[in-house]
N, C-alpha and C. Protein backbone atom coordinates (compact mmCIF):
# COMPACT_ATOMS: atom_id res chain seq x y z
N UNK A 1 119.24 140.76 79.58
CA UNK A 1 120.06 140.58 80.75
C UNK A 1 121.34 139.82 80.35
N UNK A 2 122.28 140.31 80.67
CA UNK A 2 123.73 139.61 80.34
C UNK A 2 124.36 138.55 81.35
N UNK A 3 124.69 137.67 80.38
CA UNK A 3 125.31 136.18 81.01
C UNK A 3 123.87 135.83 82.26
N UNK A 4 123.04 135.49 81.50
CA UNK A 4 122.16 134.97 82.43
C UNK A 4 121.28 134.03 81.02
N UNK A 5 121.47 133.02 81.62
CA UNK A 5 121.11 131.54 80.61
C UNK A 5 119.28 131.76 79.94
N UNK A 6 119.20 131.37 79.24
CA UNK A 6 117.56 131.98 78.99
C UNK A 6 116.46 130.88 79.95
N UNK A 7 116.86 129.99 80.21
CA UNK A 7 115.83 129.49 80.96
C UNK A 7 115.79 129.90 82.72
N UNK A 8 116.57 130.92 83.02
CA UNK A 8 116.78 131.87 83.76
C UNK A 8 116.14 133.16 84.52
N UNK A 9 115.14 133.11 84.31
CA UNK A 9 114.87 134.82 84.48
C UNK A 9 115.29 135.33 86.33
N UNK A 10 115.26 136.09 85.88
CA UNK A 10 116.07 137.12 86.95
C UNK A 10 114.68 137.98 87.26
N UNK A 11 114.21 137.81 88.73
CA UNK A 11 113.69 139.49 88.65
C UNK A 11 114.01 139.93 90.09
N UNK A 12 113.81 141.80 89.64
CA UNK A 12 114.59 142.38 90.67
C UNK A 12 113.70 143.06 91.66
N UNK A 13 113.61 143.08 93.02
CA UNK A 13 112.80 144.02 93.80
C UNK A 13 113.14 144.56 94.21
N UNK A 14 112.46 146.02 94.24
CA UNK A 14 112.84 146.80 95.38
C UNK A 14 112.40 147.02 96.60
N UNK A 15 111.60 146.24 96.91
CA UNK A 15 111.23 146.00 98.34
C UNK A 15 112.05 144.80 98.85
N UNK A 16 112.48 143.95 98.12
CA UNK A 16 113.38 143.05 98.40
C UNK A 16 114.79 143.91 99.07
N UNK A 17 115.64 143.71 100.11
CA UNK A 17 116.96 144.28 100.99
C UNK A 17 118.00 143.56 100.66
N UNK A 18 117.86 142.03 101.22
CA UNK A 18 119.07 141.02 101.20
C UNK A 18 118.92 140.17 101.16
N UNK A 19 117.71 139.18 101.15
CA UNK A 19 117.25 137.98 100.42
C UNK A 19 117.77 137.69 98.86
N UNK A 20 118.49 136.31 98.82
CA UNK A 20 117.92 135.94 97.39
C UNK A 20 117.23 134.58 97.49
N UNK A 21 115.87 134.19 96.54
CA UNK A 21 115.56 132.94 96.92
C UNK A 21 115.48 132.53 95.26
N UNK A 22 114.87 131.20 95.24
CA UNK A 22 114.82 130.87 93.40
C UNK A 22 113.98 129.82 93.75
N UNK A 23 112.99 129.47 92.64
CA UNK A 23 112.55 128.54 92.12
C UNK A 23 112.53 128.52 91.00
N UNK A 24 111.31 126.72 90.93
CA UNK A 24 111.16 126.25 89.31
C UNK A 24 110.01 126.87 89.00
N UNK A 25 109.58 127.51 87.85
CA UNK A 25 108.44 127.97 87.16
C UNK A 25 107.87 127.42 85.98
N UNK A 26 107.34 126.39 85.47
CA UNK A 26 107.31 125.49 84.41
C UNK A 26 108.83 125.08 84.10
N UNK A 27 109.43 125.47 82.77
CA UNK A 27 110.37 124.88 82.91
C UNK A 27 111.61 125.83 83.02
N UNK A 28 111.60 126.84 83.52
CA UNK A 28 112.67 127.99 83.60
C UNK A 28 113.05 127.97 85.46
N UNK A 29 113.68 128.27 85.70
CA UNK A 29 114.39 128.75 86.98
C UNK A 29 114.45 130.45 87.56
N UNK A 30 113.34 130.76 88.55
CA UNK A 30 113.44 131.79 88.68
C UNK A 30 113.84 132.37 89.86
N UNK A 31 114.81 133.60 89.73
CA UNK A 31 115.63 133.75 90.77
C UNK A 31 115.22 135.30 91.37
N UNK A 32 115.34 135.43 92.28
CA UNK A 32 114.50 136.54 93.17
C UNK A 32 115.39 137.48 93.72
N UNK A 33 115.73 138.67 93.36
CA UNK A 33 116.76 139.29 93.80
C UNK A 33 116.55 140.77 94.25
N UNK A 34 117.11 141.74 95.29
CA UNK A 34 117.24 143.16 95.48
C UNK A 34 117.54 143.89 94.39
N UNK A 35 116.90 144.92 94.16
CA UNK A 35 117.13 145.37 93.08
C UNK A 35 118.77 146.22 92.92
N UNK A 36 118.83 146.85 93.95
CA UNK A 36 120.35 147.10 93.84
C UNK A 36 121.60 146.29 93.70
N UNK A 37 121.38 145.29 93.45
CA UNK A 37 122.40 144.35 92.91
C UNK A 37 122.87 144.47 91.66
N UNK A 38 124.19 144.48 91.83
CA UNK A 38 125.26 144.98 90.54
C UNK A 38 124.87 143.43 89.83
N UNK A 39 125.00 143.58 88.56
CA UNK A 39 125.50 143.04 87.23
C UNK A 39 126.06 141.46 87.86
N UNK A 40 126.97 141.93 88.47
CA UNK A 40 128.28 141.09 88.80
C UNK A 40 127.83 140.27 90.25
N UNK A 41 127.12 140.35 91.35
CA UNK A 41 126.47 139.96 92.04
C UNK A 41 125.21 139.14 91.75
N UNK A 42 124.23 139.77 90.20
CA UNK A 42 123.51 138.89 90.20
C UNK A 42 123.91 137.96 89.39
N UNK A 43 124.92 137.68 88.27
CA UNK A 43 125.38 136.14 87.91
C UNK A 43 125.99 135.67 89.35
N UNK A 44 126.85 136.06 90.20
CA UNK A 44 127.04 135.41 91.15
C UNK A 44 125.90 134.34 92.05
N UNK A 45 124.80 134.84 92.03
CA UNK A 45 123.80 134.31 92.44
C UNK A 45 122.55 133.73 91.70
N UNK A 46 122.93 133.99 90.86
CA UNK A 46 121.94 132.97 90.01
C UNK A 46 122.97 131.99 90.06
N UNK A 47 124.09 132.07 89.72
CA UNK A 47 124.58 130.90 89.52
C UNK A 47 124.64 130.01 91.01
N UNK A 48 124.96 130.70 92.08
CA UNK A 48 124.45 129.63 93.63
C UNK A 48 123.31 129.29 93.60
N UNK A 49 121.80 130.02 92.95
CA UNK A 49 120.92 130.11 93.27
C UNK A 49 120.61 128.65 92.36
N UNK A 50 121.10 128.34 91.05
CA UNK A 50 120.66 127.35 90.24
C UNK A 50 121.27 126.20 90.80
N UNK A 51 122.73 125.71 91.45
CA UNK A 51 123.48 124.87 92.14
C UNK A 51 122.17 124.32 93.25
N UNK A 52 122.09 125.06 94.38
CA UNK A 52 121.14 124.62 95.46
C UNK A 52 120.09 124.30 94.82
N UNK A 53 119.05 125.05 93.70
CA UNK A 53 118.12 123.90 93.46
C UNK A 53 118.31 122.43 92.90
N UNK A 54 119.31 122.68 91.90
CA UNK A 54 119.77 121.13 91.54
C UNK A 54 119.69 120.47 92.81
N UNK A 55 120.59 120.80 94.03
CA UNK A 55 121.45 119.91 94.81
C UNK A 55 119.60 119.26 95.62
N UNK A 56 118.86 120.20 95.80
CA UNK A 56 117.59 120.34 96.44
C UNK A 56 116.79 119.06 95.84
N UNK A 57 116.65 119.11 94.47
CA UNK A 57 115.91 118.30 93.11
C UNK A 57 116.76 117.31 93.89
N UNK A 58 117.80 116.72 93.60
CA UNK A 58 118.67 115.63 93.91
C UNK A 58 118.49 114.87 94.76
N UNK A 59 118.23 115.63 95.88
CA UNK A 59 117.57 115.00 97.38
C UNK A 59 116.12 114.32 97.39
N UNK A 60 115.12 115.32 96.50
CA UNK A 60 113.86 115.37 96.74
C UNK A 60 113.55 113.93 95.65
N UNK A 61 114.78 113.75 94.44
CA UNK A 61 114.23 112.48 93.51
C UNK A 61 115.54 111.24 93.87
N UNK A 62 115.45 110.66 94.19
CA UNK A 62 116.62 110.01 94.70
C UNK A 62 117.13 109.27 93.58
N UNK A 63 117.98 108.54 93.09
CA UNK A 63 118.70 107.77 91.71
C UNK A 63 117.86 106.63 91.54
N UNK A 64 117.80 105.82 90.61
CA UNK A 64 117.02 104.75 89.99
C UNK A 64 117.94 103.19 90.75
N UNK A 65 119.10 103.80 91.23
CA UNK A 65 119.71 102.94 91.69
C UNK A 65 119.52 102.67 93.63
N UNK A 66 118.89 103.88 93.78
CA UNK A 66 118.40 104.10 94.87
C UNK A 66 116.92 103.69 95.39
N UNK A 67 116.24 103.99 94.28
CA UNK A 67 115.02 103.39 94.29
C UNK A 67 114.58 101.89 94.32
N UNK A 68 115.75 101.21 93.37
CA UNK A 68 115.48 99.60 93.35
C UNK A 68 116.10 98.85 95.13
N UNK A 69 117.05 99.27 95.57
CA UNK A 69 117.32 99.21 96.85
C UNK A 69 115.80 99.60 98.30
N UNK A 70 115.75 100.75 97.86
CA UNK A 70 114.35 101.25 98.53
C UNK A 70 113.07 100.01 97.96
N UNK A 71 113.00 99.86 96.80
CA UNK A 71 112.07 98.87 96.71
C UNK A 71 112.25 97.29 96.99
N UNK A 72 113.38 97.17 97.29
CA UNK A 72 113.83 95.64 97.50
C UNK A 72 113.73 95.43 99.33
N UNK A 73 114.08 96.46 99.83
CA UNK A 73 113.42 96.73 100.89
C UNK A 73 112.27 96.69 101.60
N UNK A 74 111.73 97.53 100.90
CA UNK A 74 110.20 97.43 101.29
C UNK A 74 109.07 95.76 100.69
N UNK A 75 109.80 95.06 99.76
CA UNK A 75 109.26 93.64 99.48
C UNK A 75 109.87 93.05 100.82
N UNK A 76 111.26 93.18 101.46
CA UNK A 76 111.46 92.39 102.99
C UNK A 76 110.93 92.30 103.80
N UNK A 77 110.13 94.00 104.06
CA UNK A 77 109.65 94.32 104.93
C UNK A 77 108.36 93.93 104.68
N UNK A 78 107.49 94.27 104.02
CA UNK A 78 106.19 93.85 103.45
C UNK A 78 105.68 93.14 102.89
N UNK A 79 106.17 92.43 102.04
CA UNK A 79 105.89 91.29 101.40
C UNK A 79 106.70 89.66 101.70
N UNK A 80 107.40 89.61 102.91
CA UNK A 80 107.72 88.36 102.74
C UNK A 80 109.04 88.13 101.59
N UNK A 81 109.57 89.30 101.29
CA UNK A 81 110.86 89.18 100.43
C UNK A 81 110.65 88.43 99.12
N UNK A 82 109.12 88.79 98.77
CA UNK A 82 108.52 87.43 97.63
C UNK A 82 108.92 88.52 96.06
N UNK A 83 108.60 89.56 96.44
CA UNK A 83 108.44 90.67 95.03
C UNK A 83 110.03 91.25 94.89
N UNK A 84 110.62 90.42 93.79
CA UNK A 84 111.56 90.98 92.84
C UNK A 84 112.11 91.43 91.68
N UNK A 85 111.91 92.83 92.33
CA UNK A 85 112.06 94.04 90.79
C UNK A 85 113.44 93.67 89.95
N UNK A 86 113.29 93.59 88.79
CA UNK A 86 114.94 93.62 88.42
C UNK A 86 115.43 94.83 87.80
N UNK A 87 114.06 96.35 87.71
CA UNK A 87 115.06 97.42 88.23
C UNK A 87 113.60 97.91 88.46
N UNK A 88 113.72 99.28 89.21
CA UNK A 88 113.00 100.19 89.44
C UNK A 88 113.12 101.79 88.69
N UNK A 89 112.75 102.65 88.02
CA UNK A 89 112.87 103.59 87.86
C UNK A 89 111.93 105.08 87.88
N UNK A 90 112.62 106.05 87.37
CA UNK A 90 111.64 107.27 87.33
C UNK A 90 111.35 107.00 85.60
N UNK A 91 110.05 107.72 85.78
CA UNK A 91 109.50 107.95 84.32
C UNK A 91 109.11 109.14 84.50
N UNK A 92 109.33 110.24 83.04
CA UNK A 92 108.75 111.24 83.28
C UNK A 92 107.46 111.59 82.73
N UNK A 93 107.40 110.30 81.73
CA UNK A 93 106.23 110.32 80.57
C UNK A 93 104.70 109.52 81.14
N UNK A 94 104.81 109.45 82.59
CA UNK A 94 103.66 108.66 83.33
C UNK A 94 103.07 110.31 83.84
N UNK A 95 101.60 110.62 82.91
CA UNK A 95 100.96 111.43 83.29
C UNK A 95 99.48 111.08 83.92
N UNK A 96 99.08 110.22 83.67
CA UNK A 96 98.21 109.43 84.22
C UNK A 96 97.95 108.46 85.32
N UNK A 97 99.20 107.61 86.07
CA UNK A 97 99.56 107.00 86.30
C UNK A 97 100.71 107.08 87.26
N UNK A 98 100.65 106.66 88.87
CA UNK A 98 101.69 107.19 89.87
C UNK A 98 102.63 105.98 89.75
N UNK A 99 102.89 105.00 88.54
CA UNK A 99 103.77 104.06 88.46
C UNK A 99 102.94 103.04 87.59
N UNK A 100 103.96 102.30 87.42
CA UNK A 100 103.40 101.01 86.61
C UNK A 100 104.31 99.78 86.92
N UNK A 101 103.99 98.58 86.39
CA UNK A 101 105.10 97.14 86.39
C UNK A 101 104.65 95.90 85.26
N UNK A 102 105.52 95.82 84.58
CA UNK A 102 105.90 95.34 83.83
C UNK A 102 106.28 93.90 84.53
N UNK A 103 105.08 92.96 84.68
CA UNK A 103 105.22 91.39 85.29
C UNK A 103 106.23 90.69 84.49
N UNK A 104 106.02 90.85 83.17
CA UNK A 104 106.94 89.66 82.37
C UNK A 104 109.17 89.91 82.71
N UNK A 105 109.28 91.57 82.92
CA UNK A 105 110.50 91.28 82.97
C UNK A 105 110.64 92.03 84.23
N UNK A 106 109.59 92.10 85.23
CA UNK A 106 110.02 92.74 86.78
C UNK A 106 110.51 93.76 86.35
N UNK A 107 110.42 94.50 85.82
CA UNK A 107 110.34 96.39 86.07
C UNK A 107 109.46 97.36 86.30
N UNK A 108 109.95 98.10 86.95
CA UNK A 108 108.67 99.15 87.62
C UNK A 108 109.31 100.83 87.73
N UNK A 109 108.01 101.59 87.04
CA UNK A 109 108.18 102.46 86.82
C UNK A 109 107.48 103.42 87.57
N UNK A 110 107.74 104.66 88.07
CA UNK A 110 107.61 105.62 89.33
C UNK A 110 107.56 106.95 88.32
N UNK A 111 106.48 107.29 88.44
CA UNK A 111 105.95 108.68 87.91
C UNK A 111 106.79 109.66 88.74
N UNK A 112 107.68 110.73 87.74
CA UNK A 112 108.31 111.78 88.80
C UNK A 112 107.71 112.54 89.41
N UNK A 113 106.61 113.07 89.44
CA UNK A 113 105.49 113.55 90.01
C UNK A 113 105.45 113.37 91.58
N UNK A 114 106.02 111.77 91.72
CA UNK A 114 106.17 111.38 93.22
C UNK A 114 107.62 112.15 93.83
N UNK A 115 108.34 112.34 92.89
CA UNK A 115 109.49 113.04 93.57
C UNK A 115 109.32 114.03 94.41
N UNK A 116 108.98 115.19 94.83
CA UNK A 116 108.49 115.83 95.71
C UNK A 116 107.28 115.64 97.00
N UNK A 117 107.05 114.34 96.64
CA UNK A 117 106.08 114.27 97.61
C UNK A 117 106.83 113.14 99.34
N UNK A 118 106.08 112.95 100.12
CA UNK A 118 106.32 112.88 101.37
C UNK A 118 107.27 111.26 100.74
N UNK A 119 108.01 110.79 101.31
CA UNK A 119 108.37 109.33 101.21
C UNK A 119 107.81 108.62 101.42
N UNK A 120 106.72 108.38 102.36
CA UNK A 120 105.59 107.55 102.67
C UNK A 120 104.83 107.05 101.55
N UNK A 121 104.32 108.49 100.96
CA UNK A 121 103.54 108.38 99.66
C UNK A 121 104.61 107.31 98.78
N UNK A 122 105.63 107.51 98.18
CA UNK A 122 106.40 106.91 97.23
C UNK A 122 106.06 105.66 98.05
N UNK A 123 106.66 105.35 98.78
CA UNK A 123 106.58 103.96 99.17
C UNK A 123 105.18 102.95 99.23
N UNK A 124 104.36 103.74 99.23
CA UNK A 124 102.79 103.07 98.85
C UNK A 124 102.82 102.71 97.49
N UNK A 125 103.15 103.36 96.35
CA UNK A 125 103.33 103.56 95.07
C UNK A 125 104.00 101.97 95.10
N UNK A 126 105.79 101.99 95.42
CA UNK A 126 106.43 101.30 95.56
C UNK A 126 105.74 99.87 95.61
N UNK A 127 105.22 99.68 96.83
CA UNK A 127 104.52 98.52 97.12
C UNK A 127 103.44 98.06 96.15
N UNK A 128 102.91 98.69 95.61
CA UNK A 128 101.10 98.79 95.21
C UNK A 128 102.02 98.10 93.95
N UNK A 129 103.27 98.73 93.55
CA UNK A 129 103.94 98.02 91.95
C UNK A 129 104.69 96.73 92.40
N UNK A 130 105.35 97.17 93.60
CA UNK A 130 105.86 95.37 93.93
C UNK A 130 104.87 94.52 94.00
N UNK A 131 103.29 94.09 94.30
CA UNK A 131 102.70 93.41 94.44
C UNK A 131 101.88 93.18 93.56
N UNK A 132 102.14 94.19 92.54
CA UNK A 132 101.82 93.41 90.98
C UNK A 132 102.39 92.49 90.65
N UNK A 133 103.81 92.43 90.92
CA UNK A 133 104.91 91.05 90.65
C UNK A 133 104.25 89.60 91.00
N UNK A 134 103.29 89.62 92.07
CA UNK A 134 102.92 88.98 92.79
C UNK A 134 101.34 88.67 92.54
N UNK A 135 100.80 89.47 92.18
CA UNK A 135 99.20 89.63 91.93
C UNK A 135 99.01 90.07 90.89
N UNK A 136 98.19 90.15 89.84
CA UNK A 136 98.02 90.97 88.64
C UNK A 136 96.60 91.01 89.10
N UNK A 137 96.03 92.22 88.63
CA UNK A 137 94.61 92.61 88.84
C UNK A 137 94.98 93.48 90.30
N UNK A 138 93.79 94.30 90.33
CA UNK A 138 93.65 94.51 92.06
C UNK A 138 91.90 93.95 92.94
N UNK A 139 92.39 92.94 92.85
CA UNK A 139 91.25 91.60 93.48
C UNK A 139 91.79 91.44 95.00
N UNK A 140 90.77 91.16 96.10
CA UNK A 140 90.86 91.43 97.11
C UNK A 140 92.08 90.96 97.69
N UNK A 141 92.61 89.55 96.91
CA UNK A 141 93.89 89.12 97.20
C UNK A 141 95.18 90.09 97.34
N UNK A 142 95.14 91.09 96.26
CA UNK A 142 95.88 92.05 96.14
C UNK A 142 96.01 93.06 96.92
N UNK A 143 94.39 93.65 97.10
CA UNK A 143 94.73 94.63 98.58
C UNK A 143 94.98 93.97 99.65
N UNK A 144 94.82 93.00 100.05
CA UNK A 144 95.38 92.53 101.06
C UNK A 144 97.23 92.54 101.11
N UNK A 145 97.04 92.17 100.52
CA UNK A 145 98.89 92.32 100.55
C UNK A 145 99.44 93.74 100.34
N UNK A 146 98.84 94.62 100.22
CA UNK A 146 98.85 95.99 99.86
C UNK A 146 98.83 96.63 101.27
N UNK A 147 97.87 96.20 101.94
CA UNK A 147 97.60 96.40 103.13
C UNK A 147 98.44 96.42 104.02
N UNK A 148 99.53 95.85 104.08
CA UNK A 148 100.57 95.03 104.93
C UNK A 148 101.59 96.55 105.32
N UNK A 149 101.10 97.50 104.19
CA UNK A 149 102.18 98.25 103.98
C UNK A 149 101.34 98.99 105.06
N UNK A 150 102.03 99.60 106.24
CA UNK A 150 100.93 100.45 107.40
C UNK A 150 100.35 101.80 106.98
N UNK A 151 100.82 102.29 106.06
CA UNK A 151 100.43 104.17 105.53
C UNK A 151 99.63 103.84 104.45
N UNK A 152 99.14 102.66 103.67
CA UNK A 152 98.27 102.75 103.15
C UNK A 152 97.55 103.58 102.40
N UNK A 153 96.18 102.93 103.43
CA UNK A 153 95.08 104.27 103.86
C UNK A 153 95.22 105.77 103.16
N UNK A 154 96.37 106.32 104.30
CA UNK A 154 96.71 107.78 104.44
C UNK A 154 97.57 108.03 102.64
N UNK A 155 98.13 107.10 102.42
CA UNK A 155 99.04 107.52 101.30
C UNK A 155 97.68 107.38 99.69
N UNK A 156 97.06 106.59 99.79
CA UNK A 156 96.13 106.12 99.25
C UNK A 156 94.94 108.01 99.07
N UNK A 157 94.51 108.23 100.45
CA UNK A 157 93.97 109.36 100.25
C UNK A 157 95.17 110.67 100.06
N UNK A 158 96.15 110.90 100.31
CA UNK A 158 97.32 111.75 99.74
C UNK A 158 97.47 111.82 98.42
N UNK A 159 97.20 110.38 97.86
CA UNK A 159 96.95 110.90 96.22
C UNK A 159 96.13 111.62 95.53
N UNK A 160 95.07 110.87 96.18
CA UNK A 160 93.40 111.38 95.89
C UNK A 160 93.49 112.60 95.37
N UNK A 161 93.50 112.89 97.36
CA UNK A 161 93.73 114.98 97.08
C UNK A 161 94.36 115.57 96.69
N UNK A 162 95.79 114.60 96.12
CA UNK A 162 96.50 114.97 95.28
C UNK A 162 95.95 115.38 93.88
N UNK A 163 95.40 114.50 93.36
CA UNK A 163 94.56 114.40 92.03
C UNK A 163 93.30 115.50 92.23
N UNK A 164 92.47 115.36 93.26
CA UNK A 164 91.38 116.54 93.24
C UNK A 164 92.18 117.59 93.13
N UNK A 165 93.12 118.24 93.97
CA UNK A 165 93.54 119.61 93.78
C UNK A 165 94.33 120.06 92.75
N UNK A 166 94.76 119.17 91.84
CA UNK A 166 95.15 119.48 90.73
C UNK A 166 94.53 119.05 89.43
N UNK A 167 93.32 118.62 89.77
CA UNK A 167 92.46 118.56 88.17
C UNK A 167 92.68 117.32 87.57
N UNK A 168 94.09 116.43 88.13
CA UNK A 168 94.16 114.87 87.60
C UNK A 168 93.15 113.96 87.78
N UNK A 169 92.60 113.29 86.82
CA UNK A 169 92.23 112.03 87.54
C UNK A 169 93.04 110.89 88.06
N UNK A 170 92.36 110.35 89.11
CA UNK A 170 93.19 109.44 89.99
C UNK A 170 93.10 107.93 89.31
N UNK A 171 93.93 107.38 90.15
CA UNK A 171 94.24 106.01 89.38
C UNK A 171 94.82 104.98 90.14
N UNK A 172 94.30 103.86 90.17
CA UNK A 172 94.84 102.74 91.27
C UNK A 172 96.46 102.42 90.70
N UNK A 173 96.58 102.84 89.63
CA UNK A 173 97.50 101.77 88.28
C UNK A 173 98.73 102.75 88.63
C-alpha cells in the first residue's frame, strides 16, 4: 500500500458505503475504510483517522503535569492536605501494579493501563499512592484513610474485574 506508514494498516470493505473509523490493534493503528476509495482519499484519511486517535489518547491520558495537580487535589480533598507528591507520573513499565510511591522522595507512579479507564478508578489509585506518603503498609490505619475517598469500594472492585477479565493478577500495590 503506498504512502501509508507501516504501523498503519488499511483495510478495505465492501460492505462498508461511507464510514471511516480506526483503532489501536497492539501496536499498529487500524483504519477501516469503503472499498471504493481512491488511493488519494485513503491517505487523506488515514491521515485524519491517525490525528483524532492521538487527539482521543490525549484526552483519555492526561499530562504528568496534570496528574500531580489532580493528585494534590484529591490529598485537599481527602486527606486533610497532609500527602505531598513532589511529582506524579505515568509509567508504562508497571505491569503488575496500578501505581506505586516512592516515600523517601514523594513520587508516585500511575500504571498507563489506568489511562482509559473511568476517572473515578484513577483517582482511587491516586489516593491509595497518596496515603502511602502517609502510611506505609496497608494496616487498618491505612484503609481507613483510604476510605475517606467515597468510590472506594466500587473502584476497588473495578479493578478486580478488571484483573479477572483480563487474566492479570490483582494487586493492592
Amino acid at each position: 500500500m503506498p504512502d501509508v506508514p507501516p504501523e498503519v494498516e488499511v483495510r478495505r470493505s465492501p460492505r462498508r458505503r461511507r464510514t471511516v473509523s480506526a483503532y489501536r490493534e497492539g501496536g499498529r493503528t487500524v483504519v477501516l475504510i469503503p472499498a471504493r476509495m481512491s488511493r488519494a482519499e485513503e491517505r487523506h484519511w488515514v491521515e485524519v483517522m491517525v490525528q483524532r486517535l492521538a487527539a482521543r489518547e490525549a484526552r483519555r491520558q492526561p499530562s504528568d503535569e496534570t496528574l500531580l495537580a489532580r493528585a494534590r487535589e484529591l490529598s485537599r480533598r481527602h486527606l486533610d492536605d497532609r500527602a505531598v507528591p513532589t511529582s506524579v507520573r505515568w509509567a508504562a513499565n508497571q505491569r503488575s501494579r496500578w501505581g506505586s510511591c516512592t516515600v523517601t522522595d514523594g513520587s508516585i507512579r500511575v500504571s498507563t493501563r489506568l489511562a482509559g479507564m473511568p476517572g473515578w478508578v484513577l483517582d482511587y489509585v491516586l489516593v491509595h499512592e497518596l496515603t502511602h506518603l502517609l502510611v506505609p503498609g496497608h494496616g487498618a490505619d491505612f484503609w481507613a484513610l483510604v476510605a475517606r475517598y467515597p468510590r472506594t469500594e466500587r473502584a476497588r472492585g473495578f479493578l478486580e474485574g478488571y484483573a479477572a477479565a483480563s487474566g492479570e493478577a490483582a494487586s493492592d500495590d
